[in-house]
C-alpha atoms as a PDB file:
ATOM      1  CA  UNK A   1     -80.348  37.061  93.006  1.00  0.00           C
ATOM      2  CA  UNK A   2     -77.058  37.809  94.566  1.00  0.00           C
ATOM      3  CA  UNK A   3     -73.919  37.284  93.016  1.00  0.00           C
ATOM      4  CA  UNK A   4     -75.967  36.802  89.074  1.00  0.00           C
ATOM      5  CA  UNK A   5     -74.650  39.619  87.523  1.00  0.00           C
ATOM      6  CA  UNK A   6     -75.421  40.729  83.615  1.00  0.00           C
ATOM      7  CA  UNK A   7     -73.649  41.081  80.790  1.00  0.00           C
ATOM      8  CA  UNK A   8     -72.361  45.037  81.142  1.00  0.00           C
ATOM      9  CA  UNK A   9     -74.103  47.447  78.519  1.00  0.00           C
ATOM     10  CA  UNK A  10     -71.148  48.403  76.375  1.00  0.00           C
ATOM     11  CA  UNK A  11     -70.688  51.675  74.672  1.00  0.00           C
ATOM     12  CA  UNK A  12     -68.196  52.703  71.659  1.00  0.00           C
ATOM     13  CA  UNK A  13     -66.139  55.154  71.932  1.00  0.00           C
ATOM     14  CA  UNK A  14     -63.685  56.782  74.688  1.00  0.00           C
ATOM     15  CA  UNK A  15     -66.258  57.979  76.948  1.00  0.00           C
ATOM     16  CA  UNK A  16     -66.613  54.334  77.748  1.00  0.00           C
ATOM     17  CA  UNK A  17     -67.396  53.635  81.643  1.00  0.00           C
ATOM     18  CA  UNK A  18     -64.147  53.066  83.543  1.00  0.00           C
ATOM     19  CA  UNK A  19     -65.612  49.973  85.049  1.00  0.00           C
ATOM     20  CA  UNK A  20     -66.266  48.379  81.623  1.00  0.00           C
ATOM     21  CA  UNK A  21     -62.702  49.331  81.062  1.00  0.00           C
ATOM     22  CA  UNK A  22     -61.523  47.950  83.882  1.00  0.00           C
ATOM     23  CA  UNK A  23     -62.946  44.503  83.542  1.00  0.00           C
ATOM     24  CA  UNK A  24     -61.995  44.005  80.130  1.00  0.00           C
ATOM     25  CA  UNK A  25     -58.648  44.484  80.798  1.00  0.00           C
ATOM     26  CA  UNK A  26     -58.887  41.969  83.653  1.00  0.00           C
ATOM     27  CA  UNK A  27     -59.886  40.083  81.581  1.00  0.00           C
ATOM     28  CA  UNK A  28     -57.653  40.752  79.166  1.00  0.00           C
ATOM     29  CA  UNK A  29     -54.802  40.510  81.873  1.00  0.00           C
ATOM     30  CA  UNK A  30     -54.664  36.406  81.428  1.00  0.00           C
ATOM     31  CA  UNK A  31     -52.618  33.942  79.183  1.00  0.00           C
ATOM     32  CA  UNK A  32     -55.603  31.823  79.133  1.00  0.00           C
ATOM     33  CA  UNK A  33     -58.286  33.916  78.219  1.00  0.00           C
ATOM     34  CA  UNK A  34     -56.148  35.825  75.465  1.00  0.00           C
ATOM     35  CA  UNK A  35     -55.614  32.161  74.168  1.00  0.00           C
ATOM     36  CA  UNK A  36     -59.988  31.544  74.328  1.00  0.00           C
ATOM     37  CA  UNK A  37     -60.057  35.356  72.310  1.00  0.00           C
ATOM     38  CA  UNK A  38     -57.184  34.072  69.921  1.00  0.00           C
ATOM     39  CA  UNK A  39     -59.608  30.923  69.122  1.00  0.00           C
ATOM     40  CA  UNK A  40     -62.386  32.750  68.642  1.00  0.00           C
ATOM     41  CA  UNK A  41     -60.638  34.972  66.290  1.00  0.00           C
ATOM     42  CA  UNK A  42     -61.795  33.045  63.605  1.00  0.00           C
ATOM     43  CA  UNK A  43     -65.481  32.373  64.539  1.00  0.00           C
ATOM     44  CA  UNK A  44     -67.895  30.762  67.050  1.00  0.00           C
ATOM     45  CA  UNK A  45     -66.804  27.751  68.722  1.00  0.00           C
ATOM     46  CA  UNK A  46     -68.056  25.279  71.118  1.00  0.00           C
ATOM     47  CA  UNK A  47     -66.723  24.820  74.077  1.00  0.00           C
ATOM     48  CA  UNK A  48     -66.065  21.262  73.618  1.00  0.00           C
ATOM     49  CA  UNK A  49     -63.667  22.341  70.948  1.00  0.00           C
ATOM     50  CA  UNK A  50     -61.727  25.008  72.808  1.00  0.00           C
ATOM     51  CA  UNK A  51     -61.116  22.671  75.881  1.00  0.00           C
ATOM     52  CA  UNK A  52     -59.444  20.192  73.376  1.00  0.00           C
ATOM     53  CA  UNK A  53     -57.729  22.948  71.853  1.00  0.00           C
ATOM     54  CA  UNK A  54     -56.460  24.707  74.979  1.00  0.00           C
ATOM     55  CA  UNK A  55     -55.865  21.502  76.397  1.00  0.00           C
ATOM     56  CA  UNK A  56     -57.376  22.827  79.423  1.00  0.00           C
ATOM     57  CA  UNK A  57     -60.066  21.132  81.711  1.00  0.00           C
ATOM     58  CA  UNK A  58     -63.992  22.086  81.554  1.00  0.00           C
ATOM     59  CA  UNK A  59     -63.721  23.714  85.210  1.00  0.00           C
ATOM     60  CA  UNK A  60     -61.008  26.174  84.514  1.00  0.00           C
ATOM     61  CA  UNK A  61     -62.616  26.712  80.775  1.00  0.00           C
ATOM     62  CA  UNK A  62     -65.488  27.780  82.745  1.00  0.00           C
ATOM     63  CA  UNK A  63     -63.820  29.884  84.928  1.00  0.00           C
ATOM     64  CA  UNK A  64     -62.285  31.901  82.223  1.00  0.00           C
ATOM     65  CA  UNK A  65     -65.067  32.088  79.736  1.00  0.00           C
ATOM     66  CA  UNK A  66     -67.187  33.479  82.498  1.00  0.00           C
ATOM     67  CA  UNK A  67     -64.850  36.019  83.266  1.00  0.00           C
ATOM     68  CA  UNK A  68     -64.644  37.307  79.451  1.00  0.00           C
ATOM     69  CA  UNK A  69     -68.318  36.833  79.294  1.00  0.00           C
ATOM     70  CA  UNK A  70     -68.765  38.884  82.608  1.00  0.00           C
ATOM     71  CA  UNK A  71     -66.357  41.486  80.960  1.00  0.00           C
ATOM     72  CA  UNK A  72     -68.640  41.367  77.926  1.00  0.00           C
ATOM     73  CA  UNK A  73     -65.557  40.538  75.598  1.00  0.00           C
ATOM     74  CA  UNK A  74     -67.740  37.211  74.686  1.00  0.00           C
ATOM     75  CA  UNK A  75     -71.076  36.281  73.717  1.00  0.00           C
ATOM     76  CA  UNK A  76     -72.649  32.700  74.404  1.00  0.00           C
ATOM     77  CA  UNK A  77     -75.412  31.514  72.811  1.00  0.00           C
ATOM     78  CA  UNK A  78     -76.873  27.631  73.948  1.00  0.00           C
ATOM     79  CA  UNK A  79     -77.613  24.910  71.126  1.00  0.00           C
ATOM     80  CA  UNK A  80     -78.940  21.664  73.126  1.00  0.00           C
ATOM     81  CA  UNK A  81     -76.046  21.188  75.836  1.00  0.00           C
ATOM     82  CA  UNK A  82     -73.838  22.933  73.943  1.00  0.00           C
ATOM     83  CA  UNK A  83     -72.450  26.428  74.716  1.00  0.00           C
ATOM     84  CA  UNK A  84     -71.192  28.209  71.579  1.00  0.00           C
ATOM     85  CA  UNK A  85     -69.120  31.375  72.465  1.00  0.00           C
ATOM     86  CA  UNK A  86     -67.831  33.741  70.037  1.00  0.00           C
ATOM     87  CA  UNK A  87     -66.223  37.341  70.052  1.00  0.00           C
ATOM     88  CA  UNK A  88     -68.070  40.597  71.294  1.00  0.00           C
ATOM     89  CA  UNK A  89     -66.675  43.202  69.267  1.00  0.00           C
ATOM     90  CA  UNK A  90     -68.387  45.998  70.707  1.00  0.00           C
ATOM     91  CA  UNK A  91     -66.414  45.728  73.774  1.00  0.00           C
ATOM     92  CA  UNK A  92     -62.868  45.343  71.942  1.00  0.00           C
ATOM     93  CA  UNK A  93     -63.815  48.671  70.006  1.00  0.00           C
ATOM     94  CA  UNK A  94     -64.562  49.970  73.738  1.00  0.00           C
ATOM     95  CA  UNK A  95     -60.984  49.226  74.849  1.00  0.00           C
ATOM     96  CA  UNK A  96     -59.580  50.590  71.851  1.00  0.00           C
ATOM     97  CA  UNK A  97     -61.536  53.618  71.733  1.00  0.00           C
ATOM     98  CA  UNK A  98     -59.801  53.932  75.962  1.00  0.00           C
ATOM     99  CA  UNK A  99     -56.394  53.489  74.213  1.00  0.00           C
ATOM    100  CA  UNK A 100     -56.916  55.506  71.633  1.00  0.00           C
ATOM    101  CA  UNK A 101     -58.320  58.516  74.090  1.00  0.00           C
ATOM    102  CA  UNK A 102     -55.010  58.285  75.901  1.00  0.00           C
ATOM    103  CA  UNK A 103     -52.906  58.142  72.716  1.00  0.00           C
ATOM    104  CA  UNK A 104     -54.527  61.189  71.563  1.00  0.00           C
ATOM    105  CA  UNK A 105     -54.247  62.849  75.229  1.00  0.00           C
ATOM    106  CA  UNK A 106     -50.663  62.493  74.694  1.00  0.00           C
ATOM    107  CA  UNK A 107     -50.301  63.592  71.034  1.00  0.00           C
ATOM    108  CA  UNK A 108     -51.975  66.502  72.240  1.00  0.00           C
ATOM    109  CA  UNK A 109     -49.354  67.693  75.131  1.00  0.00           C
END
């Protein structure tokens, strides 16, 4: 199907893909979606709960959870009609592990 793309495989560490690294920080690269992360900070929420608390509308919810989910920084996971979303930590120890390569390339020179 065109234009239904998976979840990237993510892989630790600072060999990580560039263009995993490069869509997480897109992702990363938005007031919005660092507000979604920020929320699910402290666990899995619905998102009927984060639209109330971003005080944001469904549509542009959607928008942005598909974009961390595309970027693999989120996980959903269906109960009924709900869509429960919660961190992916694998791919925020990806990013980190990319910072951390370039810290060390520079501690290094």
């Amino acid at each position: 199907m065109a234009g239904n793309r998976r979840t990237p495989t993510l892989r630790p560490g600072p060999k990580a893909d560039a263009a995993v690294v490069a869509r997480c920080c897109h992702a990363l690269s938005d007031e919005t979606r660092l507000a979604v992360l920020e929320r699910l900070r402290g666990g899995e929420q619905c998102v009927c709960n984060l639209t109330g608390l971003l005080r944001t509308g469904q549509s542009r919810l959607s928008f942005h959870l598909k974009v961390l989910k595309d970027a693999g920084l989120v996980r959903d996971r269906r109960d009924g009609r709900w869509i429960h979303y919660s961190l992916n930590f694998g791919a925020l120890e990806i990013v980190r592990g990319f910072l951390e390569s370039l810290q060390a390339h520079e501690e290094v020179s």
